[in-house]
PDB file of N, CA and C in Angstrom:
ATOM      1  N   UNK A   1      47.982 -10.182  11.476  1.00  0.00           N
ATOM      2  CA  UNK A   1      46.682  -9.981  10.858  1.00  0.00           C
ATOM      3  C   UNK A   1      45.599 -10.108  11.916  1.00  0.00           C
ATOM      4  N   UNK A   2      44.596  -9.281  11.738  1.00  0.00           N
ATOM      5  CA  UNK A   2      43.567  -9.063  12.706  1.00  0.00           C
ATOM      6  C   UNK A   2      42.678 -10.359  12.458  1.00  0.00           C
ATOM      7  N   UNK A   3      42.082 -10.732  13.262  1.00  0.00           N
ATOM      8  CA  UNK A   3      41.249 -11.966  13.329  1.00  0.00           C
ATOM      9  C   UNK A   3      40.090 -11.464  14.357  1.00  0.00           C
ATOM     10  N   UNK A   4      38.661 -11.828  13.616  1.00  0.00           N
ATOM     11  CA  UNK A   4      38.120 -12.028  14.952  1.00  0.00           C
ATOM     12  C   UNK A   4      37.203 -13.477  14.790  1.00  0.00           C
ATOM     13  N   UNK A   5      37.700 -14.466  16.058  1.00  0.00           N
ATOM     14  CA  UNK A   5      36.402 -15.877  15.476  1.00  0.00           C
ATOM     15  C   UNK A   5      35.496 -16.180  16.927  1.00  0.00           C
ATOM     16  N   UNK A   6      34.410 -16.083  16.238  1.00  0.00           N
ATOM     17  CA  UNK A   6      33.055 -16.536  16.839  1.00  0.00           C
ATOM     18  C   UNK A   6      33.105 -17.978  17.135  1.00  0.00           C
ATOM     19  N   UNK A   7      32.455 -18.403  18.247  1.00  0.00           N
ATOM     20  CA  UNK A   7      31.795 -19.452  18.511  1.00  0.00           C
ATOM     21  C   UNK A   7      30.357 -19.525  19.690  1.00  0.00           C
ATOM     22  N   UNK A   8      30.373 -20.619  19.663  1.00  0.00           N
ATOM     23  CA  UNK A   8      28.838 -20.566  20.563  1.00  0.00           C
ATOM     24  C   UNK A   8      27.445 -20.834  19.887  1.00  0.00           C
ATOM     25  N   UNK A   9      27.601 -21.076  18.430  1.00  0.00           N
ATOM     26  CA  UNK A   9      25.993 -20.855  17.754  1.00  0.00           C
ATOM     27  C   UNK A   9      25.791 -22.514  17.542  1.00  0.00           C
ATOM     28  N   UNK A  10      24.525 -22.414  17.527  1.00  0.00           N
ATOM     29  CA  UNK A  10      23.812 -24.123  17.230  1.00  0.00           C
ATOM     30  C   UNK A  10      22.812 -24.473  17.224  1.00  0.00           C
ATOM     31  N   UNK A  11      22.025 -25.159  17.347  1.00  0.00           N
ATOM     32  CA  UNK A  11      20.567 -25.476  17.522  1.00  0.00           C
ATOM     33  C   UNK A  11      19.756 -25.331  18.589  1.00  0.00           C
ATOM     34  N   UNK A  12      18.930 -24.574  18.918  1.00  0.00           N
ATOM     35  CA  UNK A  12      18.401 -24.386  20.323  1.00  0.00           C
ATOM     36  C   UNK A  12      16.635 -24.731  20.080  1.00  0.00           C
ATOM     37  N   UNK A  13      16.252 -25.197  21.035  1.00  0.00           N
ATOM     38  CA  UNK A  13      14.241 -24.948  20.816  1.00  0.00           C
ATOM     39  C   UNK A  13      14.159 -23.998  21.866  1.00  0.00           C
ATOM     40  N   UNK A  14      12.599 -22.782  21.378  1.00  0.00           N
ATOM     41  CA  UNK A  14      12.257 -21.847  21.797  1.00  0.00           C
ATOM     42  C   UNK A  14      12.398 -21.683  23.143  1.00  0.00           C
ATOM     43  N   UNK A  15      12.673 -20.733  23.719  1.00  0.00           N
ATOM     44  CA  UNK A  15      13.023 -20.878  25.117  1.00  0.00           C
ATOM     45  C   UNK A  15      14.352 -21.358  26.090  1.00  0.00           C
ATOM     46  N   UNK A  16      15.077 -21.431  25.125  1.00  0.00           N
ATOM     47  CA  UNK A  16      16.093 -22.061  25.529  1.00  0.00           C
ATOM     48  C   UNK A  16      17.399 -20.981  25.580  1.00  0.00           C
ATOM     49  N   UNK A  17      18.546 -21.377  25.457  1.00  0.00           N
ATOM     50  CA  UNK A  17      19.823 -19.903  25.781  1.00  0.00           C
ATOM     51  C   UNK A  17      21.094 -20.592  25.110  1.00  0.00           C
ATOM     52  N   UNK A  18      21.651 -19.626  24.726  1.00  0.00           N
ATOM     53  CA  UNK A  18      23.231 -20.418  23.500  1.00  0.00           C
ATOM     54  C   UNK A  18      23.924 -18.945  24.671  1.00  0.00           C
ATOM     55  N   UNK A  19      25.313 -18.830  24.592  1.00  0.00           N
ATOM     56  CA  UNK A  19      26.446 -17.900  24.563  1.00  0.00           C
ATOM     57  C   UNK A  19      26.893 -17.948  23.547  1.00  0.00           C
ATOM     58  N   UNK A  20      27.186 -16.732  22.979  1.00  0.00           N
ATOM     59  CA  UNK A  20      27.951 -16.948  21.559  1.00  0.00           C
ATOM     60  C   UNK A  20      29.414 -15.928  22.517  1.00  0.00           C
ATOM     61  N   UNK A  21      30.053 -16.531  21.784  1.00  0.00           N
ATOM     62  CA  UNK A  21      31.767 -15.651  21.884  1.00  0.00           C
ATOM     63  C   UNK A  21      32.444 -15.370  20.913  1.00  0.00           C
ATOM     64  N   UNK A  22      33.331 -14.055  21.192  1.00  0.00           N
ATOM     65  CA  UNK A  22      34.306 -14.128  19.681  1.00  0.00           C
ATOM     66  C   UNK A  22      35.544 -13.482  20.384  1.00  0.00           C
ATOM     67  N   UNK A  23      36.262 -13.787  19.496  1.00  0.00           N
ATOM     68  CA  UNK A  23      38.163 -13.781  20.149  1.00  0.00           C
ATOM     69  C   UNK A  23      38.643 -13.006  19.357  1.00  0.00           C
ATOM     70  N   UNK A  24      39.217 -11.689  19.488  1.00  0.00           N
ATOM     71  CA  UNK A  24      40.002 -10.869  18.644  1.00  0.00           C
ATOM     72  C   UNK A  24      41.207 -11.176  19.154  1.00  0.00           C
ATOM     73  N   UNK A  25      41.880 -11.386  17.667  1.00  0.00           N
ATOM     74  CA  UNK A  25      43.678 -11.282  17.783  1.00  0.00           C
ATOM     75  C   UNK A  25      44.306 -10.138  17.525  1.00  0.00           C
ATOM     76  N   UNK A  26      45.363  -9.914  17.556  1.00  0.00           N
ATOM     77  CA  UNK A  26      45.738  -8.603  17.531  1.00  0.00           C
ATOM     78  C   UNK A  26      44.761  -7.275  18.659  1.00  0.00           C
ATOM     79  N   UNK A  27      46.078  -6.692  18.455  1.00  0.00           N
ATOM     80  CA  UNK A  27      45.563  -5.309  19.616  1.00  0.00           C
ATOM     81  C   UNK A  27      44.148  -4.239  19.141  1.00  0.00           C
ATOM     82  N   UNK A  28      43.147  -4.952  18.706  1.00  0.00           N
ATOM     83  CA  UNK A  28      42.485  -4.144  18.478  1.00  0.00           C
ATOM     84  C   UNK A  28      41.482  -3.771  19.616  1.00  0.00           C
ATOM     85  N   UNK A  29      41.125  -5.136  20.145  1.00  0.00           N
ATOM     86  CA  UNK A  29      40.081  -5.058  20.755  1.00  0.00           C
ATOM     87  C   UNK A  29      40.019  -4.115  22.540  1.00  0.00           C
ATOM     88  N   UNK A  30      41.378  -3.640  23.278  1.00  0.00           N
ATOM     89  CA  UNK A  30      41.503  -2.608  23.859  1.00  0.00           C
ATOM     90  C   UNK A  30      40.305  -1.339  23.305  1.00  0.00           C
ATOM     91  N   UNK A  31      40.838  -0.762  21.962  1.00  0.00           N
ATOM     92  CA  UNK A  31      40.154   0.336  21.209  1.00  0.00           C
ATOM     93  C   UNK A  31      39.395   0.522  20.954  1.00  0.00           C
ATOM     94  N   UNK A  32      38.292  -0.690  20.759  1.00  0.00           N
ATOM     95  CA  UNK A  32      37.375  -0.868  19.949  1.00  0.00           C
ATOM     96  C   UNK A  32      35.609  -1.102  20.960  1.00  0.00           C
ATOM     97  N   UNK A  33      34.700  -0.045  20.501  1.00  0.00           N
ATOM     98  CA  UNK A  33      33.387  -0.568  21.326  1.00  0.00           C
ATOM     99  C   UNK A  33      33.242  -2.207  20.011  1.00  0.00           C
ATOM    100  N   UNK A  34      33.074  -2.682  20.847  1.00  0.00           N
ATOM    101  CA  UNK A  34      32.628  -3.971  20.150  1.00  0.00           C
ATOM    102  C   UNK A  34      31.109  -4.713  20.042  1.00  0.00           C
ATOM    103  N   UNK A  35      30.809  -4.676  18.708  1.00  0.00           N
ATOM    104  CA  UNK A  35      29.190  -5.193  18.468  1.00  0.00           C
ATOM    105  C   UNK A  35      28.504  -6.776  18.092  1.00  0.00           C
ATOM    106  N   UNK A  36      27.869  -7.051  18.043  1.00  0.00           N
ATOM    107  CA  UNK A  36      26.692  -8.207  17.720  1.00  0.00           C
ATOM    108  C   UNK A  36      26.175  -8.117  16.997  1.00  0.00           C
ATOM    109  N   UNK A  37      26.304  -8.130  15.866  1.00  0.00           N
ATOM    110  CA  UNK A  37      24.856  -8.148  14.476  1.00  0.00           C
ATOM    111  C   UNK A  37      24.083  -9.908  14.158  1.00  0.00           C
ATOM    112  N   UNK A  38      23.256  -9.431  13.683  1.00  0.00           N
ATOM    113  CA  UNK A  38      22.644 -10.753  12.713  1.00  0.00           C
ATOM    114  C   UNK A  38      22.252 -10.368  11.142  1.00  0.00           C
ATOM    115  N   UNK A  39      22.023 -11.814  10.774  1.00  0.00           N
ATOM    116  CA  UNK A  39      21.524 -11.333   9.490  1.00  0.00           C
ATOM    117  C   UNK A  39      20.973 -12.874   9.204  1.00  0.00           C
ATOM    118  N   UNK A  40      19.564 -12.791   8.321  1.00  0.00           N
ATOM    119  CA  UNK A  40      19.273 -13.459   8.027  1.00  0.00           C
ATOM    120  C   UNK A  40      18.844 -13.411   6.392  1.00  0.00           C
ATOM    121  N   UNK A  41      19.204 -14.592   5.328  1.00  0.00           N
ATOM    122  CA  UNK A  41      19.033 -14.467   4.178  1.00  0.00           C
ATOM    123  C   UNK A  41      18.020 -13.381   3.256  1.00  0.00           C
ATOM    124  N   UNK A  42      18.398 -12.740   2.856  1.00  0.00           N
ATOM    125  CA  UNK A  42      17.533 -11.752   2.084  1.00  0.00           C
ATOM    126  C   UNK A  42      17.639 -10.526   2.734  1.00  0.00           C
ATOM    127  N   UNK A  43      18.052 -10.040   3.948  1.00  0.00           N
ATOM    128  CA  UNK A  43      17.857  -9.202   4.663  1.00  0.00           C
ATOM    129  C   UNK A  43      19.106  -8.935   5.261  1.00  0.00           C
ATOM    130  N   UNK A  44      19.005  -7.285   5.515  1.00  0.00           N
ATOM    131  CA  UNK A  44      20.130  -6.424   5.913  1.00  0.00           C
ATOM    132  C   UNK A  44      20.796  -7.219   7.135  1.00  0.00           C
ATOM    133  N   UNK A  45      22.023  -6.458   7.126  1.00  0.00           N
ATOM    134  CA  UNK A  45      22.618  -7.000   8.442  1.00  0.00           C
ATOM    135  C   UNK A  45      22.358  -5.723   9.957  1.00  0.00           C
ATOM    136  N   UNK A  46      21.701  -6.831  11.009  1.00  0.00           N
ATOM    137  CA  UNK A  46      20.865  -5.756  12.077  1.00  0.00           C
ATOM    138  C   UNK A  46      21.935  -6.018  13.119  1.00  0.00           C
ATOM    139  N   UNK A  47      21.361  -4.458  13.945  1.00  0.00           N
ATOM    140  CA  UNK A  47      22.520  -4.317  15.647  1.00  0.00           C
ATOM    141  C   UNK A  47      21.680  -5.567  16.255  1.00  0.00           C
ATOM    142  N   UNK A  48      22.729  -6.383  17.170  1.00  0.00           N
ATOM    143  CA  UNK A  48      21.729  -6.646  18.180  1.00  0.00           C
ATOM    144  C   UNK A  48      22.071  -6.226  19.552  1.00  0.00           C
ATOM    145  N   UNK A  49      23.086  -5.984  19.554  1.00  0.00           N
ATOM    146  CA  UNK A  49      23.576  -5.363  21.070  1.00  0.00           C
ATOM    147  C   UNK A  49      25.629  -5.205  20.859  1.00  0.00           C
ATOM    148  N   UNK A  50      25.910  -3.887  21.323  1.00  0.00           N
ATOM    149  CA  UNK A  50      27.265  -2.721  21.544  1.00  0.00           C
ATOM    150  C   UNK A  50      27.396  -2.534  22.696  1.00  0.00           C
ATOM    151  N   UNK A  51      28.830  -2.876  23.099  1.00  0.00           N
ATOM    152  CA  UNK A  51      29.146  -2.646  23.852  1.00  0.00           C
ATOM    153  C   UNK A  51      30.422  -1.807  24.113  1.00  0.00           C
ATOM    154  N   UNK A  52      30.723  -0.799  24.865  1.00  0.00           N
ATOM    155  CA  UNK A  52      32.573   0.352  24.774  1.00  0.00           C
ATOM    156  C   UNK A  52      32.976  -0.175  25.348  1.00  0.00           C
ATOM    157  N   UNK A  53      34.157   0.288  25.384  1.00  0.00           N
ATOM    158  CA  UNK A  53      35.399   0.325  25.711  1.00  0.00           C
ATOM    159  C   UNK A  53      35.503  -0.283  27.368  1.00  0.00           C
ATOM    160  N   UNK A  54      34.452   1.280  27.826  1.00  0.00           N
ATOM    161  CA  UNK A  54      34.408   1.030  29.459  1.00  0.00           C
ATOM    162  C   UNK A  54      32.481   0.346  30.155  1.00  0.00           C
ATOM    163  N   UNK A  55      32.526  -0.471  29.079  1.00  0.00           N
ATOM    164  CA  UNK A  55      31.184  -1.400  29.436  1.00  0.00           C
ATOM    165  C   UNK A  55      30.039  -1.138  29.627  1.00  0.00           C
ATOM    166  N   UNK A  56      29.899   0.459  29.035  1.00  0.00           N
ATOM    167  CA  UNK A  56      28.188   0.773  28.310  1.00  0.00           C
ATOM    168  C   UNK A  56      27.203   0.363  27.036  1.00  0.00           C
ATOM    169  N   UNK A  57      26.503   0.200  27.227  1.00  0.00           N
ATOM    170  CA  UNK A  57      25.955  -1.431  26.504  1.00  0.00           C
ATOM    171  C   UNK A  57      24.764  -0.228  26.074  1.00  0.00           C
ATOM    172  N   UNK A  58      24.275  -1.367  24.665  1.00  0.00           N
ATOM    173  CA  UNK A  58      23.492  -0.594  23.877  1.00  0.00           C
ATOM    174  C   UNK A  58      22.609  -1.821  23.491  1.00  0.00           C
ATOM    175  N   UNK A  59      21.296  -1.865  23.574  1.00  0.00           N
ATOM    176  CA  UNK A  59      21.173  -2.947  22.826  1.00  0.00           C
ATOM    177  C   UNK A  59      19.776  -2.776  21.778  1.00  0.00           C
ATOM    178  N   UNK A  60      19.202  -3.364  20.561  1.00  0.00           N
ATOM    179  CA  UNK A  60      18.186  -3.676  19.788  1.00  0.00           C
ATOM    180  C   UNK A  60      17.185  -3.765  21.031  1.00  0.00           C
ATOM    181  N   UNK A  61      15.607  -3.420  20.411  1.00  0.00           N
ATOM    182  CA  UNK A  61      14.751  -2.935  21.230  1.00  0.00           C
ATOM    183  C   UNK A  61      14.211  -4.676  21.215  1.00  0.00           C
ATOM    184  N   UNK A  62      14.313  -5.771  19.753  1.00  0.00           N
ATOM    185  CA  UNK A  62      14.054  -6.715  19.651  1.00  0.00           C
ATOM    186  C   UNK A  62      14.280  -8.157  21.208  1.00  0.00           C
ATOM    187  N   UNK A  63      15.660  -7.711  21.586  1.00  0.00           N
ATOM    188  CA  UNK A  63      16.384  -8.506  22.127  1.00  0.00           C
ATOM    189  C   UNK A  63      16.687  -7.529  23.827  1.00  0.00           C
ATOM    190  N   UNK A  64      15.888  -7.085  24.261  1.00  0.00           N
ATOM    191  CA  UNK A  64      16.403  -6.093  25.418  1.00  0.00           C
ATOM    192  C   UNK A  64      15.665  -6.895  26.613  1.00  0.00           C
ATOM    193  N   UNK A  65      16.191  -7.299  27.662  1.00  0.00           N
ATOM    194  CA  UNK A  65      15.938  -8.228  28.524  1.00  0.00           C
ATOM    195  C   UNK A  65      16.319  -9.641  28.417  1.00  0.00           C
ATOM    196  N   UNK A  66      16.296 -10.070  27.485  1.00  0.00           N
ATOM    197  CA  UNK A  66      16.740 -11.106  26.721  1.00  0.00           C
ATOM    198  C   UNK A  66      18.136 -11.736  26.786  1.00  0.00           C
ATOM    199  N   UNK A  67      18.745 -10.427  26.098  1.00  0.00           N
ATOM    200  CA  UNK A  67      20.342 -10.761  25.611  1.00  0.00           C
ATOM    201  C   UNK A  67      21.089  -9.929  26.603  1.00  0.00           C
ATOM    202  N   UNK A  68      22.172 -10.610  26.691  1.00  0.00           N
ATOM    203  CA  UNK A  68      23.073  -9.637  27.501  1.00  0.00           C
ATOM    204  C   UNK A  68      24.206  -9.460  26.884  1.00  0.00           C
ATOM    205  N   UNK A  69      25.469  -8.268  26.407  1.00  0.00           N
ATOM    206  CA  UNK A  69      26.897  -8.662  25.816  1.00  0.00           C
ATOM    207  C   UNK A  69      27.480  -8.162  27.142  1.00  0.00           C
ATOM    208  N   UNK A  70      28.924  -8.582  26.990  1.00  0.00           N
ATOM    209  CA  UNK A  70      29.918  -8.287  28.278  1.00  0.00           C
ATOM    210  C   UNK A  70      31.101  -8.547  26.586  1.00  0.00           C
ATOM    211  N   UNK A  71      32.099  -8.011  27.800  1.00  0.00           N
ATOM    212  CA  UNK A  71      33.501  -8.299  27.237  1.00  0.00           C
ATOM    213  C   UNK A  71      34.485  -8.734  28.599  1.00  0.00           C
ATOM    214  N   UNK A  72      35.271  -9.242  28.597  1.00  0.00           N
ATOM    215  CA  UNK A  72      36.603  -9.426  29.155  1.00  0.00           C
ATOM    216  C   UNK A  72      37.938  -9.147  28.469  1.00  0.00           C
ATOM    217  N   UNK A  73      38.395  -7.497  29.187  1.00  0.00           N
ATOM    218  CA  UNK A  73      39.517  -7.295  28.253  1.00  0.00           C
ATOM    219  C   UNK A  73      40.806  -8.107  28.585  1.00  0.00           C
ATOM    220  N   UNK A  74      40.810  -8.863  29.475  1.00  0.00           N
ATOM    221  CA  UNK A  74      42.125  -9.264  29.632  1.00  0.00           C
ATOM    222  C   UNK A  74      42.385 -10.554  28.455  1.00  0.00           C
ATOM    223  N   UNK A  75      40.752 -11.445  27.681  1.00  0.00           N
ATOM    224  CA  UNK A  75      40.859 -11.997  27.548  1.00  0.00           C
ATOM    225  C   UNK A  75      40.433 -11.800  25.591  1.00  0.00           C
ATOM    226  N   UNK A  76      40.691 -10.678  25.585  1.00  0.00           N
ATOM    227  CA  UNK A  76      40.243 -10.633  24.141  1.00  0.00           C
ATOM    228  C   UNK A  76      38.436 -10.798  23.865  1.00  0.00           C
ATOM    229  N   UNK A  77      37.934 -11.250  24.359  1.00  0.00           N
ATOM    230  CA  UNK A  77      37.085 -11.494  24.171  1.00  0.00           C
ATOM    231  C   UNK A  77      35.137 -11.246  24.272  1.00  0.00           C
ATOM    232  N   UNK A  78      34.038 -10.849  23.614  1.00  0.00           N
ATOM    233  CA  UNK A  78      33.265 -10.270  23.980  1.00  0.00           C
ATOM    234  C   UNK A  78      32.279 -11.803  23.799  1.00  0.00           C
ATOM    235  N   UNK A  79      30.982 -11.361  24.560  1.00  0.00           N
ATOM    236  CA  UNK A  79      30.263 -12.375  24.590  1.00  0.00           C
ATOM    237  C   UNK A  79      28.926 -12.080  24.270  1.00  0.00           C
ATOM    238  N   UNK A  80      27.887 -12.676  23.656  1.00  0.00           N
ATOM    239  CA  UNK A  80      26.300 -12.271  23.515  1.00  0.00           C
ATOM    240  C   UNK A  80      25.642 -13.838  24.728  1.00  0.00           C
ATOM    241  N   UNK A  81      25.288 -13.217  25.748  1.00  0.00           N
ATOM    242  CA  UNK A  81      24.319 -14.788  26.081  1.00  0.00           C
ATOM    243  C   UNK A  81      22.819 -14.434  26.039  1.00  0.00           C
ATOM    244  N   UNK A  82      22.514 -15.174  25.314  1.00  0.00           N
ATOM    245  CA  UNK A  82      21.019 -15.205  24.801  1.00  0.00           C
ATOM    246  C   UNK A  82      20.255 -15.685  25.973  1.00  0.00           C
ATOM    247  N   UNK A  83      18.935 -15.642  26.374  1.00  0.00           N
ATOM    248  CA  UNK A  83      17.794 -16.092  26.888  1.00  0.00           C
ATOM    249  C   UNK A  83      16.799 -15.832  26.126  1.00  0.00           C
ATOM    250  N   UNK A  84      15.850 -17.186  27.054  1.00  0.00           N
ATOM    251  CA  UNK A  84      14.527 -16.858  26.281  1.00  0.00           C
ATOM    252  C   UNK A  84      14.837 -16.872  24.803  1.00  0.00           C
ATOM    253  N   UNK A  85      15.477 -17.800  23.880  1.00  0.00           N
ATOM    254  CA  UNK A  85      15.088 -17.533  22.610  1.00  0.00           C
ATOM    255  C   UNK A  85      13.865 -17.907  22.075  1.00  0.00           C
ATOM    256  N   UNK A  86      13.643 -17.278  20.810  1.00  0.00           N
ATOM    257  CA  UNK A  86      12.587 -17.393  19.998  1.00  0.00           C
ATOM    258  C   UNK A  86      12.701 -18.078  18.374  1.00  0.00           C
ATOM    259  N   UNK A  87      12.184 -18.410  17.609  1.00  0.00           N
ATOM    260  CA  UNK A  87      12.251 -18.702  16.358  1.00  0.00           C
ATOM    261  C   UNK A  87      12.752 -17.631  15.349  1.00  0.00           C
ATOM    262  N   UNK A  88      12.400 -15.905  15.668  1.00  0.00           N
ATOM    263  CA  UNK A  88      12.397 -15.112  14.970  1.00  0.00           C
ATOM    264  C   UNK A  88      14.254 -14.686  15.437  1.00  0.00           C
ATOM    265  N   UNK A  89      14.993 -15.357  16.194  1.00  0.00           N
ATOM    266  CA  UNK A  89      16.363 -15.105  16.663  1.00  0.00           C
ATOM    267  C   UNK A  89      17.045 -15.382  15.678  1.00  0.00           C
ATOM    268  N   UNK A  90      16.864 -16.928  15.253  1.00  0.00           N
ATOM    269  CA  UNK A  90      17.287 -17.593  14.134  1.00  0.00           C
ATOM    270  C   UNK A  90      17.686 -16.668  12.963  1.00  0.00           C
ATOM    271  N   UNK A  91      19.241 -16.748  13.062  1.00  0.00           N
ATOM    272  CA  UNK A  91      19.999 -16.129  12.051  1.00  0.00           C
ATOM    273  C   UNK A  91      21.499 -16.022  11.955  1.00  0.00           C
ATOM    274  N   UNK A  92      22.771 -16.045  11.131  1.00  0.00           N
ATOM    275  CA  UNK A  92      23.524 -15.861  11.352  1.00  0.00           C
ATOM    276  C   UNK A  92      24.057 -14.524  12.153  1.00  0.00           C
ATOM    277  N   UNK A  93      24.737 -15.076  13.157  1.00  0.00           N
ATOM    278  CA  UNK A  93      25.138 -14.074  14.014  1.00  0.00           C
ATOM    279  C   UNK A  93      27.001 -13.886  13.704  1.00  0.00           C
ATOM    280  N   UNK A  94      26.681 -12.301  13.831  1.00  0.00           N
ATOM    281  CA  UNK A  94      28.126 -11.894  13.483  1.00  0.00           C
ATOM    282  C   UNK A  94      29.219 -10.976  14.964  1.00  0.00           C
ATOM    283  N   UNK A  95      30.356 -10.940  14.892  1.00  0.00           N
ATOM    284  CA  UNK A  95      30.534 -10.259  16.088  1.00  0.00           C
ATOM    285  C   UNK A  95      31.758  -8.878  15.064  1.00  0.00           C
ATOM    286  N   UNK A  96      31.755  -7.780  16.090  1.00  0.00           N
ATOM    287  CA  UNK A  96      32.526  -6.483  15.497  1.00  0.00           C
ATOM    288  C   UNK A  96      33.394  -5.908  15.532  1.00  0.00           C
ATOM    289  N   UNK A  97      34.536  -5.789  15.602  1.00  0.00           N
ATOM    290  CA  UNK A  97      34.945  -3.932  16.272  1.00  0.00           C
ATOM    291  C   UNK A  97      34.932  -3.228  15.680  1.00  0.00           C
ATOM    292  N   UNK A  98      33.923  -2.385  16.004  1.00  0.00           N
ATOM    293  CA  UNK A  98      33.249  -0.935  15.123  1.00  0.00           C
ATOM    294  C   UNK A  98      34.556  -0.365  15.167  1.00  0.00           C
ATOM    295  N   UNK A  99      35.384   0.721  15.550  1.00  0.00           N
ATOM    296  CA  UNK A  99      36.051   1.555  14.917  1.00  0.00           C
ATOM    297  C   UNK A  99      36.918   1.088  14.123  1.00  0.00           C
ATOM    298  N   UNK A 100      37.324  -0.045  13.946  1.00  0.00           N
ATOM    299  CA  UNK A 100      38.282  -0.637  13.248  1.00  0.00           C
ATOM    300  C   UNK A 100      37.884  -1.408  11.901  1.00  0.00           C
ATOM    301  N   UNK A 101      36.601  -1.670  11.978  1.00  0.00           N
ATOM    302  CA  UNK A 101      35.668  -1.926  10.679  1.00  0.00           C
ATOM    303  C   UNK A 101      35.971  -4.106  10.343  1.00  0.00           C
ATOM    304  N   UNK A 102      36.481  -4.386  11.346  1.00  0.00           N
ATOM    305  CA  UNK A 102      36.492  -6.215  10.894  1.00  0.00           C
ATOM    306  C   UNK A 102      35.610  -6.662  11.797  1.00  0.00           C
ATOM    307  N   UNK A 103      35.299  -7.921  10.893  1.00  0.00           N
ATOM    308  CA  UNK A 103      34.402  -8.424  11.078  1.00  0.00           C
ATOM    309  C   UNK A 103      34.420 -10.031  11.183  1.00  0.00           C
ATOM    310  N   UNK A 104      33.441 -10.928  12.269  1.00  0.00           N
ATOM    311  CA  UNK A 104      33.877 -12.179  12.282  1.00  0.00           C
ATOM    312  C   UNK A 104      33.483 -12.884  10.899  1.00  0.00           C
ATOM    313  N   UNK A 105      33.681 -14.233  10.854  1.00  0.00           N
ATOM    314  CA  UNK A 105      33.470 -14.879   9.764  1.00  0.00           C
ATOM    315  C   UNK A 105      31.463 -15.413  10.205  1.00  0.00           C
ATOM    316  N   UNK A 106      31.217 -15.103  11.028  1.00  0.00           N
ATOM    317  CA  UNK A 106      29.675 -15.561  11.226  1.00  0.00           C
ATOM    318  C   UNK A 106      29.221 -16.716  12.237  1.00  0.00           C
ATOM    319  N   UNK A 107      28.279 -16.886  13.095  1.00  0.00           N
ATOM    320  CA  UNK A 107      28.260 -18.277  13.735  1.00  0.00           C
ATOM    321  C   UNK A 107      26.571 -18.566  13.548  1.00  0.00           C
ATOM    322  N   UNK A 108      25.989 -19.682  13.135  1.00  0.00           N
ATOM    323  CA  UNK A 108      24.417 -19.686  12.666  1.00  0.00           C
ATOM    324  C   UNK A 108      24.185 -20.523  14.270  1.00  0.00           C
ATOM    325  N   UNK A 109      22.906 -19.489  14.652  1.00  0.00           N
ATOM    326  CA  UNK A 109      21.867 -19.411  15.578  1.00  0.00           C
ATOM    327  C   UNK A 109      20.752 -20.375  15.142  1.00  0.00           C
ATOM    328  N   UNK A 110      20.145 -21.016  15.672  1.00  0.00           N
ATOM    329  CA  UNK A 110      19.058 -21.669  15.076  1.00  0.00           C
ATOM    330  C   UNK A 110      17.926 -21.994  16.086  1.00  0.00           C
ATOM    331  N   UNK A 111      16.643 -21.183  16.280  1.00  0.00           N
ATOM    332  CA  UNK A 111      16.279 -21.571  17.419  1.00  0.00           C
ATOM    333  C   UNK A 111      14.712 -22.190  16.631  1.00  0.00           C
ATOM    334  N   UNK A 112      14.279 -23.832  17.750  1.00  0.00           N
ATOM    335  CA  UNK A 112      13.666 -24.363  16.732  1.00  0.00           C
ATOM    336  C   UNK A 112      12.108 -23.993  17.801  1.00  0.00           C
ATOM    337  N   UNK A 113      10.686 -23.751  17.160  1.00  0.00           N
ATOM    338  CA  UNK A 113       9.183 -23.986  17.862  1.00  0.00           C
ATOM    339  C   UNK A 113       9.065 -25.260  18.399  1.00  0.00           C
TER     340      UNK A 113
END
């Protein structure tokens, strides 16, 4: 069974930087451009930064300079490291593999003024 689990999220004050990570099991993550969403209560779930296969990166106009994603394929694993956060960051953060459609279970961001 495919798995993917996040970690890295927690309490930060403005200005400050978290890494979030997430670990796919199973062979998906070879195949897969892999993404970053958030979402915060009441509201849709947003890109925040995609990354392919062969490490062309896409990111939200919100978070551009800011955030960076990478992956390491040997290790399963993709990464979001934040800078410079803000209050308006604050949200559950989710991680992806788009062609394959799963999704992590969520990791909450919290960045405090």
């Amino acid at each position: 069974q495919v798995q993917l689990v996040e970690s890295g999220g927690g309490l930060v004050q403005a200005g400050g930087s978290l890494r979030l990570s997430c670990t796919a099991s199973g062979s998906i993550f070879s195949i897969n451009t892999m993404g970053w969403y958030r979402q915060v209560p009441g509201k849709q779930r947003d890109m925040v930064a995609h990354i392919g296969r062969s490490g062309f990166t896409n990111y939200a106009d919100s978070v551009k300079g800011r955030f960076t994603i990478s992956r390491d394929n040997a290790k399963n694993t993709v990464y979001l490291q934040m800078n410079s956060l803000k209050p308006e960051d604050t949200a559950v953060y989710y991680c992806a593999a788009l062609q394959s459609g799963y999704w992590g279970q969520g990791t909450q961001v919290t960045v405090s003024s």
